[in-house]
PDB file of N, CA and C in Angstrom:
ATOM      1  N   UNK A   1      59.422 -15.135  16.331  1.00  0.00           N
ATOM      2  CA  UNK A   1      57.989 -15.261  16.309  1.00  0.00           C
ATOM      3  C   UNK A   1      57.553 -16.143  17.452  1.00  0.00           C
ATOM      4  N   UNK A   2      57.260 -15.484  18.607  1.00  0.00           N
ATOM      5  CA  UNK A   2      57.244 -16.024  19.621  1.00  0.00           C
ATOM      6  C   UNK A   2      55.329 -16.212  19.515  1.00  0.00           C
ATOM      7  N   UNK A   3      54.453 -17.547  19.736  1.00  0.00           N
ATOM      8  CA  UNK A   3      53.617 -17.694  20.208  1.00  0.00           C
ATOM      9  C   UNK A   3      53.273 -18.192  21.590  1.00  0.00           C
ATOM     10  N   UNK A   4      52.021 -17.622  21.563  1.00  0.00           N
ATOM     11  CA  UNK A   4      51.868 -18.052  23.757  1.00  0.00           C
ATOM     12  C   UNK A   4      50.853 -19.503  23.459  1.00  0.00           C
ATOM     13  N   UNK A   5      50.839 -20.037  24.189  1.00  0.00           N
ATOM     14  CA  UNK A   5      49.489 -21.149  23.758  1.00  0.00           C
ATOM     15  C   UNK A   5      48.806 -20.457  24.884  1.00  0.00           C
ATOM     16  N   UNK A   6      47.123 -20.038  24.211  1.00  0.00           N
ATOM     17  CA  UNK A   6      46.179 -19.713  25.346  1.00  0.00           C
ATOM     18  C   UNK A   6      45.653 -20.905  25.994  1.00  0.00           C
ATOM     19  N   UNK A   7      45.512 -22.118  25.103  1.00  0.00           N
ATOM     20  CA  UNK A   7      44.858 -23.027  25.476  1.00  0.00           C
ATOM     21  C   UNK A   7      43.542 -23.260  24.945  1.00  0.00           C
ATOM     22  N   UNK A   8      42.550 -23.989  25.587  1.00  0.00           N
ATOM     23  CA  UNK A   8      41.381 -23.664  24.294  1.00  0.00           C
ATOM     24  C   UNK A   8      40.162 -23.250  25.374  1.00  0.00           C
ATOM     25  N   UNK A   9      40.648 -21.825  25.506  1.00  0.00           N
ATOM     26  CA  UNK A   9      39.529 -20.921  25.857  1.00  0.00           C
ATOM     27  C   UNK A   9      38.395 -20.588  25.179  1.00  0.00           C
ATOM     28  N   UNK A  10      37.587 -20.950  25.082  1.00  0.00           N
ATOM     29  CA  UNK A  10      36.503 -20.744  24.764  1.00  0.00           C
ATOM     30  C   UNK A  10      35.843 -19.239  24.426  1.00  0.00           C
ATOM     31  N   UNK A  11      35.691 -18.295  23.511  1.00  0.00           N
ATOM     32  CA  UNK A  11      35.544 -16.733  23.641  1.00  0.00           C
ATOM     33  C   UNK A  11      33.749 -17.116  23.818  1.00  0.00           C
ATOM     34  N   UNK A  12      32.934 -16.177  24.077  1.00  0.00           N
ATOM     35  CA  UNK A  12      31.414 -16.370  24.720  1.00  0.00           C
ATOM     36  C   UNK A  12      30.984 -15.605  23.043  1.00  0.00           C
ATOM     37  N   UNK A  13      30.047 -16.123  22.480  1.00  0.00           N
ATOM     38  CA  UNK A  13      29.522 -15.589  21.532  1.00  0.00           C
ATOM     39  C   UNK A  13      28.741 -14.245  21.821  1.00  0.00           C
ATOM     40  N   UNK A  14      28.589 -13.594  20.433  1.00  0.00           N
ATOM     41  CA  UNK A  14      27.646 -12.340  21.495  1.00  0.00           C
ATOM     42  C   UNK A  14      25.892 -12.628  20.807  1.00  0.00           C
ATOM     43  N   UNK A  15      25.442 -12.368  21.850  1.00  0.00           N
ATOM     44  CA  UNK A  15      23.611 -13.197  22.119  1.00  0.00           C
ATOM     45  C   UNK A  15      23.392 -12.410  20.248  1.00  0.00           C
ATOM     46  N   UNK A  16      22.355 -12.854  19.788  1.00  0.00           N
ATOM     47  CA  UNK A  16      21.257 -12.788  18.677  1.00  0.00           C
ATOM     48  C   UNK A  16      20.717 -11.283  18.988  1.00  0.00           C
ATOM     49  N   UNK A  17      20.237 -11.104  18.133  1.00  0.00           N
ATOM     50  CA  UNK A  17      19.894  -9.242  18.302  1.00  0.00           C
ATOM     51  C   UNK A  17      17.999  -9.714  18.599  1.00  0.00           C
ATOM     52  N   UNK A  18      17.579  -9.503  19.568  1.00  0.00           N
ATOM     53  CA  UNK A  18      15.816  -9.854  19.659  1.00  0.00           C
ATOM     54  C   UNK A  18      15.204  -9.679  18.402  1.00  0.00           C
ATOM     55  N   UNK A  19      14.141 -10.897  18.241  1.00  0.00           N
ATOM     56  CA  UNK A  19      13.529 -11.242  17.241  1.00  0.00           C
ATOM     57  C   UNK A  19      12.485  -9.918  17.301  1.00  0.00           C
ATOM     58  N   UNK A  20      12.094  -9.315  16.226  1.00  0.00           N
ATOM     59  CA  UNK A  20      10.793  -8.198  16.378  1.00  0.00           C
ATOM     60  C   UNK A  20       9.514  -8.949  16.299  1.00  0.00           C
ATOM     61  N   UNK A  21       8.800  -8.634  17.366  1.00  0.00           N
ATOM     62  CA  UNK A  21       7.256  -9.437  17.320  1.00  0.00           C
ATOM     63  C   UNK A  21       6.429  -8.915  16.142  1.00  0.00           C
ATOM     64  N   UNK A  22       5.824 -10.294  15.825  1.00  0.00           N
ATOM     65  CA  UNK A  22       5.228 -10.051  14.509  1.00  0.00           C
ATOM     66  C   UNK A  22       4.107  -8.875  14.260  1.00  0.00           C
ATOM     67  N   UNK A  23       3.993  -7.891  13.060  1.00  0.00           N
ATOM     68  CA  UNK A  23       3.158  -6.667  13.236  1.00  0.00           C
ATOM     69  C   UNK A  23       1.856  -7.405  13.443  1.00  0.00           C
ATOM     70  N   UNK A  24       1.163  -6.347  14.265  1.00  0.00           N
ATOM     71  CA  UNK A  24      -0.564  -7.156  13.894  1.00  0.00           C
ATOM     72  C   UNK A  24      -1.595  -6.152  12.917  1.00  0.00           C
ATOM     73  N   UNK A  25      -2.823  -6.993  12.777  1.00  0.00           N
ATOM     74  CA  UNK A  25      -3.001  -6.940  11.908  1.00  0.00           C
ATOM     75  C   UNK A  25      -3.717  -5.100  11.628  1.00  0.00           C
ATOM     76  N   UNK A  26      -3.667  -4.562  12.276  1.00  0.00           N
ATOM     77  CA  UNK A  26      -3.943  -3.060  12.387  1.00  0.00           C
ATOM     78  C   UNK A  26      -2.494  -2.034  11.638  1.00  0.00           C
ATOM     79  N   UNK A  27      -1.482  -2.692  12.126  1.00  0.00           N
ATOM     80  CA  UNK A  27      -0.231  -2.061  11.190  1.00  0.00           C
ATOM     81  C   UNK A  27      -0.188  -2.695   9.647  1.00  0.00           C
ATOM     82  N   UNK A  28      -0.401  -3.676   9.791  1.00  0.00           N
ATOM     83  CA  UNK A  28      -0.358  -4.639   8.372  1.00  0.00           C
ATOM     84  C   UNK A  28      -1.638  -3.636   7.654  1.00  0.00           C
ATOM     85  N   UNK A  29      -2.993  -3.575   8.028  1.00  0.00           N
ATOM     86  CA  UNK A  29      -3.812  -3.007   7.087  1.00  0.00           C
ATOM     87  C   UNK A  29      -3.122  -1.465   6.723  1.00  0.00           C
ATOM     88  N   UNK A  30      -3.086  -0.741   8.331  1.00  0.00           N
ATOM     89  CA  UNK A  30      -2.141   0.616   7.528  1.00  0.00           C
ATOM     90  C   UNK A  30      -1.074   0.886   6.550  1.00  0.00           C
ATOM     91  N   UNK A  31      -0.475   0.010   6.661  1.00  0.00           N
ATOM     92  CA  UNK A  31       0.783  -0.135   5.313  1.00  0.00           C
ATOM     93  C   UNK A  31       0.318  -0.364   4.425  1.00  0.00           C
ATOM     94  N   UNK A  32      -0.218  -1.625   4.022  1.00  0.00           N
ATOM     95  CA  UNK A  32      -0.706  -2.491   2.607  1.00  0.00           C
ATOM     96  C   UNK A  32      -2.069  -0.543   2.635  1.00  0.00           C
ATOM     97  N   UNK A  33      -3.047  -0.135   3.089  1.00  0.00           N
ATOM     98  CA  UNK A  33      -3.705   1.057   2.639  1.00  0.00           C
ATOM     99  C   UNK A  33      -2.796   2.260   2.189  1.00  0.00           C
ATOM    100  N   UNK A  34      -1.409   2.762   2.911  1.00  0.00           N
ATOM    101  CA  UNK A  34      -1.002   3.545   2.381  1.00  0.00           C
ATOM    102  C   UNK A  34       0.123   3.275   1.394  1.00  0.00           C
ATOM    103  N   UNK A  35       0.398   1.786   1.009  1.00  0.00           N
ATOM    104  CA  UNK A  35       1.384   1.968   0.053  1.00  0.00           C
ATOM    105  C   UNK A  35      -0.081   1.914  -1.125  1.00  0.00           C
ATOM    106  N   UNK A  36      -1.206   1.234  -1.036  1.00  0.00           N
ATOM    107  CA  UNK A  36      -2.010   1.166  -2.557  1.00  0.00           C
ATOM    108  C   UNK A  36      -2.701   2.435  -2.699  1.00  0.00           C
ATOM    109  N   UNK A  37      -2.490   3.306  -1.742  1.00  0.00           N
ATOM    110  CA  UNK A  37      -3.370   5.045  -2.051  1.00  0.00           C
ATOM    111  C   UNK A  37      -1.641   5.453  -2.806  1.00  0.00           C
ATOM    112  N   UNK A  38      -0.275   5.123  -2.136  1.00  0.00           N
ATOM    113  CA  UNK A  38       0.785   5.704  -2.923  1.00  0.00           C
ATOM    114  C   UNK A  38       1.279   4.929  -4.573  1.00  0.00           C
ATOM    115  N   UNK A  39       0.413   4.319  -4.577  1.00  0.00           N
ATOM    116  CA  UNK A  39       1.022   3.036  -6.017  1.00  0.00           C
ATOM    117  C   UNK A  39       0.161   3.122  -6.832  1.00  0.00           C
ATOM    118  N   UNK A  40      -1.584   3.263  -6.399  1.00  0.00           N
ATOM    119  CA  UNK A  40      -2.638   3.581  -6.956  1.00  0.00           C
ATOM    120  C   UNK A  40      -3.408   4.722  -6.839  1.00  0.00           C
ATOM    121  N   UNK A  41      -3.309   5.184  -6.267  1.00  0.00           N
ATOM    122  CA  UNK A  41      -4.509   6.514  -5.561  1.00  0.00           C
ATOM    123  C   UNK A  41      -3.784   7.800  -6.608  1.00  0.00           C
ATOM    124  N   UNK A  42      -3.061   8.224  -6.220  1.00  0.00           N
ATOM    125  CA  UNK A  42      -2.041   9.102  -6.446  1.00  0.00           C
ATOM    126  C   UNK A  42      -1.763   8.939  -8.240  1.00  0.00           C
ATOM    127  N   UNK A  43      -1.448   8.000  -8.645  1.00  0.00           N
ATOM    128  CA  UNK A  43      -1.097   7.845 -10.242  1.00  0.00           C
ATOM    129  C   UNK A  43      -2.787   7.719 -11.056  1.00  0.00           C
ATOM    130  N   UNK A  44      -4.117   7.443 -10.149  1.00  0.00           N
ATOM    131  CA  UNK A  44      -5.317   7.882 -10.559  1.00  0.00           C
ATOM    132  C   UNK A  44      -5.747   8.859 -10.447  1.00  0.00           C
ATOM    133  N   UNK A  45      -5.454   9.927  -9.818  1.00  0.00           N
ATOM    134  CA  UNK A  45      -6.280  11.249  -9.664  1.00  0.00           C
ATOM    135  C   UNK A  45      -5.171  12.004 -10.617  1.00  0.00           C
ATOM    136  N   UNK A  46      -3.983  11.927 -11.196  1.00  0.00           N
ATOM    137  CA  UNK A  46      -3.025  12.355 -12.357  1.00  0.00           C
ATOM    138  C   UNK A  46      -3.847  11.605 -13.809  1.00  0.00           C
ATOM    139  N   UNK A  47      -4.727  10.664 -13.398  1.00  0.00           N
ATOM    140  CA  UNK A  47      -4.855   9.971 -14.667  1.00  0.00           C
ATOM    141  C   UNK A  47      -6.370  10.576 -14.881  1.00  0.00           C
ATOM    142  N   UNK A  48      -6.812  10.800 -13.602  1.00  0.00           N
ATOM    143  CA  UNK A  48      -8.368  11.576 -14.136  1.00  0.00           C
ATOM    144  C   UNK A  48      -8.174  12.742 -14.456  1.00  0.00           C
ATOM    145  N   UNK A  49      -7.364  13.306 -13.878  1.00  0.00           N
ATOM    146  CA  UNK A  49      -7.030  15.360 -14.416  1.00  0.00           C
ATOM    147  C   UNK A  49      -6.744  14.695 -16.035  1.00  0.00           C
ATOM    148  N   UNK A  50      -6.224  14.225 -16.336  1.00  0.00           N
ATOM    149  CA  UNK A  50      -5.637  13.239 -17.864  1.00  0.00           C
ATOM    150  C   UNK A  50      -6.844  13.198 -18.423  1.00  0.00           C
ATOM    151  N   UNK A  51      -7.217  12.438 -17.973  1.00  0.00           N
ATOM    152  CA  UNK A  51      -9.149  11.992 -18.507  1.00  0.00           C
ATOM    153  C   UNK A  51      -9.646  13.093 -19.394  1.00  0.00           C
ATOM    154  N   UNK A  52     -10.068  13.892 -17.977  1.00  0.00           N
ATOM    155  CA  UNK A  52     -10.840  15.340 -18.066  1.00  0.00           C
ATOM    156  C   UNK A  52     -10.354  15.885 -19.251  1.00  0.00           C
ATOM    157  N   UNK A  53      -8.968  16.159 -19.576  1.00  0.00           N
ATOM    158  CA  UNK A  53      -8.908  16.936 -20.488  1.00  0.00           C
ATOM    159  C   UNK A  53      -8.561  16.572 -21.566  1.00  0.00           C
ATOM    160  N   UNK A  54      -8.664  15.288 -21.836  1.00  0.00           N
ATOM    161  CA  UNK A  54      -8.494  14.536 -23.153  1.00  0.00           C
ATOM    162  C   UNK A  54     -10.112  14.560 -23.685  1.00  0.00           C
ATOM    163  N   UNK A  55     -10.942  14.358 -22.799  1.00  0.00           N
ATOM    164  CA  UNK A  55     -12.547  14.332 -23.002  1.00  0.00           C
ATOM    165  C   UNK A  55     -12.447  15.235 -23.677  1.00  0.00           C
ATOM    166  N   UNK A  56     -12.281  16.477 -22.920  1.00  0.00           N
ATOM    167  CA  UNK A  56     -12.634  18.178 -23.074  1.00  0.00           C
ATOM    168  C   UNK A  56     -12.312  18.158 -24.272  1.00  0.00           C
ATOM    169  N   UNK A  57     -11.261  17.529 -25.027  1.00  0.00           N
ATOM    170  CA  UNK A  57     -10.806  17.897 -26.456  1.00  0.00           C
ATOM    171  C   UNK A  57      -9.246  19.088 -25.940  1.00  0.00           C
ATOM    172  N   UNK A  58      -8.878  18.497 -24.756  1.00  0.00           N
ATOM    173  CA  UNK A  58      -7.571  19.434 -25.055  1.00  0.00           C
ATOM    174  C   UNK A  58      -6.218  18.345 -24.724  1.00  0.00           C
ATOM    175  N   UNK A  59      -6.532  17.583 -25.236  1.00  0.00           N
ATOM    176  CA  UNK A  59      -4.978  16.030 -25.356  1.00  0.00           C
ATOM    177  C   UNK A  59      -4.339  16.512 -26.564  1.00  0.00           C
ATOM    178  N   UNK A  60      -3.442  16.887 -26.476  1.00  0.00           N
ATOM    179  CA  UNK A  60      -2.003  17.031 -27.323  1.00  0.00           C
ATOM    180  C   UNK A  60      -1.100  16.535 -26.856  1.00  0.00           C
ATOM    181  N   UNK A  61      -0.433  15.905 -28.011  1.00  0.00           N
ATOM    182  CA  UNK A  61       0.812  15.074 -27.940  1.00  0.00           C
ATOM    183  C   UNK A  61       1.516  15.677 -28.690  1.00  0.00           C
ATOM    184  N   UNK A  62       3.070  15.264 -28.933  1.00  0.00           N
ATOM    185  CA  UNK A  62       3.568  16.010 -29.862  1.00  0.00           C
ATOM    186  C   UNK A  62       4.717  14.390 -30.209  1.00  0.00           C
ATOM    187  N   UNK A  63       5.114  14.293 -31.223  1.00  0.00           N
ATOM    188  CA  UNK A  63       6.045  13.451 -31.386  1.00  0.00           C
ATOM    189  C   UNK A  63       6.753  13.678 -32.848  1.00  0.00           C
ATOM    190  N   UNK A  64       7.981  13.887 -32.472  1.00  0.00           N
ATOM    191  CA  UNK A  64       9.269  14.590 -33.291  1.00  0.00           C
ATOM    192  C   UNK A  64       8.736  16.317 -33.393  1.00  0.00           C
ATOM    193  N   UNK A  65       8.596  16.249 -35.156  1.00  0.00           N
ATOM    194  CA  UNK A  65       8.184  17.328 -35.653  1.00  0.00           C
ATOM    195  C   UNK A  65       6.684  17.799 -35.277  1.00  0.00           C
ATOM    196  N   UNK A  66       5.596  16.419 -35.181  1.00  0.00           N
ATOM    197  CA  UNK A  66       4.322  16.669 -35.509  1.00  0.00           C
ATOM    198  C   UNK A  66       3.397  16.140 -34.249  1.00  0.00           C
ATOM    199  N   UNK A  67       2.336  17.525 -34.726  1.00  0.00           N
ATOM    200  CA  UNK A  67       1.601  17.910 -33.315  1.00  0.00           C
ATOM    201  C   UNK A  67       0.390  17.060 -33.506  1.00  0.00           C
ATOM    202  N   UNK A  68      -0.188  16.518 -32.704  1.00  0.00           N
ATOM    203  CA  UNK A  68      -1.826  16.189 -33.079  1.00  0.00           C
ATOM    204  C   UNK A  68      -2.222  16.115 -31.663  1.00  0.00           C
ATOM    205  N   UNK A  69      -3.873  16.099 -32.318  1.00  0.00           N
ATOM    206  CA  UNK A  69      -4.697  15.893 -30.917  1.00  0.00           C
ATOM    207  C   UNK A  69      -5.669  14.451 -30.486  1.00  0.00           C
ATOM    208  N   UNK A  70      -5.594  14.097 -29.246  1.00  0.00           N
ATOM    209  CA  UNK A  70      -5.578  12.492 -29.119  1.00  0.00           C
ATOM    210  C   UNK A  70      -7.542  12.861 -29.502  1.00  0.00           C
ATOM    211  N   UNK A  71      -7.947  11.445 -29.723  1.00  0.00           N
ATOM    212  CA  UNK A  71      -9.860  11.390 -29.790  1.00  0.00           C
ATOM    213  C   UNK A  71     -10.363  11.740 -28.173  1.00  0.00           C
ATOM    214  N   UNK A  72     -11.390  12.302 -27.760  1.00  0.00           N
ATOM    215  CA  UNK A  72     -11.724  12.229 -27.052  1.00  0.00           C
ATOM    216  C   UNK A  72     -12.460  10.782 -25.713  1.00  0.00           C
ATOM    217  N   UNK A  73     -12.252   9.953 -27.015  1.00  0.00           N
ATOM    218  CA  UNK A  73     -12.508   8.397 -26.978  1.00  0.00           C
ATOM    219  C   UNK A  73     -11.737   7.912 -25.542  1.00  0.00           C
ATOM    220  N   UNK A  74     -10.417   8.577 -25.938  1.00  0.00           N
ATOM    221  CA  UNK A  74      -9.155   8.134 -25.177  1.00  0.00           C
ATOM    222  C   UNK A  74      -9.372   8.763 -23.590  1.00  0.00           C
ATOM    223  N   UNK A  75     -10.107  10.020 -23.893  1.00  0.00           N
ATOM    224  CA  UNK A  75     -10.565  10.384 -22.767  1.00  0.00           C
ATOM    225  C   UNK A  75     -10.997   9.966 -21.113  1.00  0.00           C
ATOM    226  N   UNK A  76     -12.437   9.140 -22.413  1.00  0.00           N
ATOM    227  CA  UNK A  76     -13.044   8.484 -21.635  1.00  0.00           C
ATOM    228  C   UNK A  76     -12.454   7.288 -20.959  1.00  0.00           C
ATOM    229  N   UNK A  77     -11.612   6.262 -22.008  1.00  0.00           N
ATOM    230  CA  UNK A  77     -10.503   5.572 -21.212  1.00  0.00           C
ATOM    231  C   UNK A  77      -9.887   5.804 -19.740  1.00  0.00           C
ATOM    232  N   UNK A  78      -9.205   6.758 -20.104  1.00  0.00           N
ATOM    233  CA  UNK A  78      -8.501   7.225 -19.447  1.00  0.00           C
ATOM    234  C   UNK A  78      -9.300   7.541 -17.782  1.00  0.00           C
ATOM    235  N   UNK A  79     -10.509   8.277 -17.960  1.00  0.00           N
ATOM    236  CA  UNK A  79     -11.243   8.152 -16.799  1.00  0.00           C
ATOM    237  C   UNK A  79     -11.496   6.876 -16.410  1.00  0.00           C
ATOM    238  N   UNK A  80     -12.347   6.250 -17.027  1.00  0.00           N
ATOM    239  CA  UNK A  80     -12.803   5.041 -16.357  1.00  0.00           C
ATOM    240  C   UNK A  80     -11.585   4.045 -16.008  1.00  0.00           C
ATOM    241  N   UNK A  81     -10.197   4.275 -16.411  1.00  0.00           N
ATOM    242  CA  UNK A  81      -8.872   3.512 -15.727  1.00  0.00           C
ATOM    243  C   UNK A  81      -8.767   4.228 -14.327  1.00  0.00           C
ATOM    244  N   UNK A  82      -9.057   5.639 -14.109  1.00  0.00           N
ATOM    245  CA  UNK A  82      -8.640   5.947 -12.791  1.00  0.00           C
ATOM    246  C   UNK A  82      -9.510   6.099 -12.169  1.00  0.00           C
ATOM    247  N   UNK A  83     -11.023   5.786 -12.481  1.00  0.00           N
ATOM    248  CA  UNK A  83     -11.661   5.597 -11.303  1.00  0.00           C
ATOM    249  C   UNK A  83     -11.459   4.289 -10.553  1.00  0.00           C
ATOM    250  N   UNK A  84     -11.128   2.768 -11.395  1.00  0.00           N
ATOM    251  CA  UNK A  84     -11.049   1.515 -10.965  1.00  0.00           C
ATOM    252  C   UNK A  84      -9.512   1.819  -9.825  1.00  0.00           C
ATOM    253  N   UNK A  85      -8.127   2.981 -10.032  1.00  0.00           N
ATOM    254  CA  UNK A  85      -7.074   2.789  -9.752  1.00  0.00           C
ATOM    255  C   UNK A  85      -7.479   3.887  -8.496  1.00  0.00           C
ATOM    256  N   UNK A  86      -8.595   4.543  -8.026  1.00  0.00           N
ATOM    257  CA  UNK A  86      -9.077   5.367  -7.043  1.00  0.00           C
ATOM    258  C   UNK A  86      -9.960   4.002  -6.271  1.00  0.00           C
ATOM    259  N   UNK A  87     -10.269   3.804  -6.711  1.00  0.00           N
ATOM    260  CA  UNK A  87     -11.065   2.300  -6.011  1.00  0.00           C
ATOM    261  C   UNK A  87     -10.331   1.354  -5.019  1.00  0.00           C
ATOM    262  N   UNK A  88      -9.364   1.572  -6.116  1.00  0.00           N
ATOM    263  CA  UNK A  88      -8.331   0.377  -5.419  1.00  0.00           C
ATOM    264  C   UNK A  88      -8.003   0.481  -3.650  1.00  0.00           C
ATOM    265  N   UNK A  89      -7.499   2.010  -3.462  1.00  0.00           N
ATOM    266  CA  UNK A  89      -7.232   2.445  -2.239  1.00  0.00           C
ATOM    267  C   UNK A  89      -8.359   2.172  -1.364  1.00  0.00           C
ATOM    268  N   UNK A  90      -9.682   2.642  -1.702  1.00  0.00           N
ATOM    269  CA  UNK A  90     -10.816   2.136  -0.824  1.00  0.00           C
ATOM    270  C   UNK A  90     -10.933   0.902  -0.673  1.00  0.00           C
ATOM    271  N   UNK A  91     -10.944   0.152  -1.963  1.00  0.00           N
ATOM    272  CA  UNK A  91     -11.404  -1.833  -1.033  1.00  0.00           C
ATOM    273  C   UNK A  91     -10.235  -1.649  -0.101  1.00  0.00           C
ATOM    274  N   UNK A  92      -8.703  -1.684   0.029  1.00  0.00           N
ATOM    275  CA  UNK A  92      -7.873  -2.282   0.362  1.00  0.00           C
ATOM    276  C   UNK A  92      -8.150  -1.349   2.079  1.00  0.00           C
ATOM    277  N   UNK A  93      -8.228  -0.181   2.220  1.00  0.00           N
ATOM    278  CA  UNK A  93      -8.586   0.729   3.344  1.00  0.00           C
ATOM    279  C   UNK A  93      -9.674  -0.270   4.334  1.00  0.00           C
ATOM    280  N   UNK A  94     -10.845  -0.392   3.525  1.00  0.00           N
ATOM    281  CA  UNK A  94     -11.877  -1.059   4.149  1.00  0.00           C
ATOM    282  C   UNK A  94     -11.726  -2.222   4.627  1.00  0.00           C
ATOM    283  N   UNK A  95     -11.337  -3.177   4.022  1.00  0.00           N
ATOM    284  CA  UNK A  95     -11.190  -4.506   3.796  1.00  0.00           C
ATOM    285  C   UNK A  95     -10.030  -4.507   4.906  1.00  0.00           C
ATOM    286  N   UNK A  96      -8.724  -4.000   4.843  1.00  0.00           N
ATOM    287  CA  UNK A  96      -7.617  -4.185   5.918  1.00  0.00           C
ATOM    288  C   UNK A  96      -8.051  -3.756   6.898  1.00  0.00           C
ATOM    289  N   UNK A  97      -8.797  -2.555   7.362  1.00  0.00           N
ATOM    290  CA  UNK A  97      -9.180  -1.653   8.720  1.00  0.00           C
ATOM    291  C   UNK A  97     -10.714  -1.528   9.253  1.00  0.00           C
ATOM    292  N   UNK A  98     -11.299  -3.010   8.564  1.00  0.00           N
ATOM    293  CA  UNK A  98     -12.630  -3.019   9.618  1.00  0.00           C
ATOM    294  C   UNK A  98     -12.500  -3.778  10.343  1.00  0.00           C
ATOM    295  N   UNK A  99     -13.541  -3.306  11.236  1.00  0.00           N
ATOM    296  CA  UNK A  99     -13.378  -4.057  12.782  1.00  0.00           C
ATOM    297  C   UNK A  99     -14.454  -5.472  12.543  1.00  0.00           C
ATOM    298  N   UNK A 100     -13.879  -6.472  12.151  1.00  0.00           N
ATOM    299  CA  UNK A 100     -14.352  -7.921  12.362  1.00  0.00           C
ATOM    300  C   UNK A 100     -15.421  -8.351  13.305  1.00  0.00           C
ATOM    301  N   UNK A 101     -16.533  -8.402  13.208  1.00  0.00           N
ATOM    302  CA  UNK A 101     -17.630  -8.605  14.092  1.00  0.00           C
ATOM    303  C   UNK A 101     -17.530  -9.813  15.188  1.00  0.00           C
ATOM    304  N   UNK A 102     -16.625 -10.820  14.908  1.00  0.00           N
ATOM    305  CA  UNK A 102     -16.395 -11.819  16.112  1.00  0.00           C
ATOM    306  C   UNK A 102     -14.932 -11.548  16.713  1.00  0.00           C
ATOM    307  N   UNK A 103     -13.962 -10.421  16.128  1.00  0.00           N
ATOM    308  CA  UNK A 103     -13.020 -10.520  16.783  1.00  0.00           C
ATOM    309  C   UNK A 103     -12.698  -9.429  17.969  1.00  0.00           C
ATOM    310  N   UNK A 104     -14.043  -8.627  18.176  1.00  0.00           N
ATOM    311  CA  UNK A 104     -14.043  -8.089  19.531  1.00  0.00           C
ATOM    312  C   UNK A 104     -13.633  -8.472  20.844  1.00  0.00           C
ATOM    313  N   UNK A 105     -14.555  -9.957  20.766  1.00  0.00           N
ATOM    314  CA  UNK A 105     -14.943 -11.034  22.074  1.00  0.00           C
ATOM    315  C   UNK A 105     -14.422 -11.860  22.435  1.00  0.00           C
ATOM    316  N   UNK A 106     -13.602 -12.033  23.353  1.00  0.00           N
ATOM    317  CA  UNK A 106     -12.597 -13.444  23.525  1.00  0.00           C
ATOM    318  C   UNK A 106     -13.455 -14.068  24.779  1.00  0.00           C
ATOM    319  N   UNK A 107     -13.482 -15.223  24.390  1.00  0.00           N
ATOM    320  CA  UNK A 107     -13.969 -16.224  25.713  1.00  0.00           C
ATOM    321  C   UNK A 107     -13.456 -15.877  26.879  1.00  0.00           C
ATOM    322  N   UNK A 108     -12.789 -14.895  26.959  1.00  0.00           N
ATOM    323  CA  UNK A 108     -12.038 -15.213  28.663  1.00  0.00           C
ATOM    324  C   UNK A 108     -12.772 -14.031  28.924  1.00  0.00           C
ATOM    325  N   UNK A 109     -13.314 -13.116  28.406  1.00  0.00           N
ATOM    326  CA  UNK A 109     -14.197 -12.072  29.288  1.00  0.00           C
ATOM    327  C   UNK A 109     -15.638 -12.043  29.153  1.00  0.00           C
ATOM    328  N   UNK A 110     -15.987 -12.300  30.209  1.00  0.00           N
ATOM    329  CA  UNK A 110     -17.391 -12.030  30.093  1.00  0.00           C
ATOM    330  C   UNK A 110     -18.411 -11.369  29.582  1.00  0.00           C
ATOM    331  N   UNK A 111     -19.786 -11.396  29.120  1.00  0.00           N
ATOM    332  CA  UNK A 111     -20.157 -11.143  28.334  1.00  0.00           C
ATOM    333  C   UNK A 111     -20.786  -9.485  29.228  1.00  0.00           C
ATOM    334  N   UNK A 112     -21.782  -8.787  28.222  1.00  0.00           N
ATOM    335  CA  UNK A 112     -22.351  -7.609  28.703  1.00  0.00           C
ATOM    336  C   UNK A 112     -23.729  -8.023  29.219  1.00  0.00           C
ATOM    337  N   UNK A 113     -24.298  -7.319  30.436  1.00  0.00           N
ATOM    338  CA  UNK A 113     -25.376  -7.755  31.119  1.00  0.00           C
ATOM    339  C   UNK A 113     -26.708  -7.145  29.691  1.00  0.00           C
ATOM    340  N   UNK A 114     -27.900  -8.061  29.662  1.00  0.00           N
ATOM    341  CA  UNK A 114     -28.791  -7.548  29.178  1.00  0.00           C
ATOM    342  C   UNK A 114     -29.464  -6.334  29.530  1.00  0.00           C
ATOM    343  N   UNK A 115     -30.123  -5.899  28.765  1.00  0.00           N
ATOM    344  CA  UNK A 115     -30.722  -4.780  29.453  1.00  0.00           C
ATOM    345  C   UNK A 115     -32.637  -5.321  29.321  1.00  0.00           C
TER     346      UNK A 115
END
């Protein structure tokens, strides 16, 4: 078992993988809008077709042997939960993707001539 002495060579580390620059805030609103139209939007317009026809008087359930039909009560529930869970997608759309009335203008460019 023959060893060599290298000595104390030093091996060079290998560099850090580049940091990703932080998203701004135009990707941040598109995400946070399309994950709450996919988390909310989507499981409300299943819950208003739901609504509709629990209103209508056509909600059947069935559990084990026995069939019944839900109140139309539940109906209405049921709508007014997915209009608030259809909502949701709009504040968060609006609210993430309007254009901020002072953040057009940066001091370093000059302003627009009057007319």
């Amino acid at each position: 078992m023959d060893k060599k002495n290298t000595g104390n060579v030093a091996t060079p580390l290998p560099s850090p993988p580049p940091r990703p620059e932080k998203m701004d805030k135009k990707t941040t609103g598109i995400i946070a809008t399309v994950a709450s139209v996919l988390l909310c939007g989507c499981p409300g317009v299943l819950l208003c077709i739901l609504g509709i026809g629990t209103a209508l008087g056509a909600g059947m359930y069935t559990l084990g042997d026995q069939v019944g039909y839900m109140p139309p009560t539940y109906g209405y529930v049921f709508l007014c939960l997915s209009l608030i869970l259809i909502a949701i997608p709009i504040v968060v759309g609006t609210l993430m993707l309007r254009k901020k009335p002072g953040a057009s203008t940066s001091p370093d460019e000059p302003l627009p001539p009057v007319a």
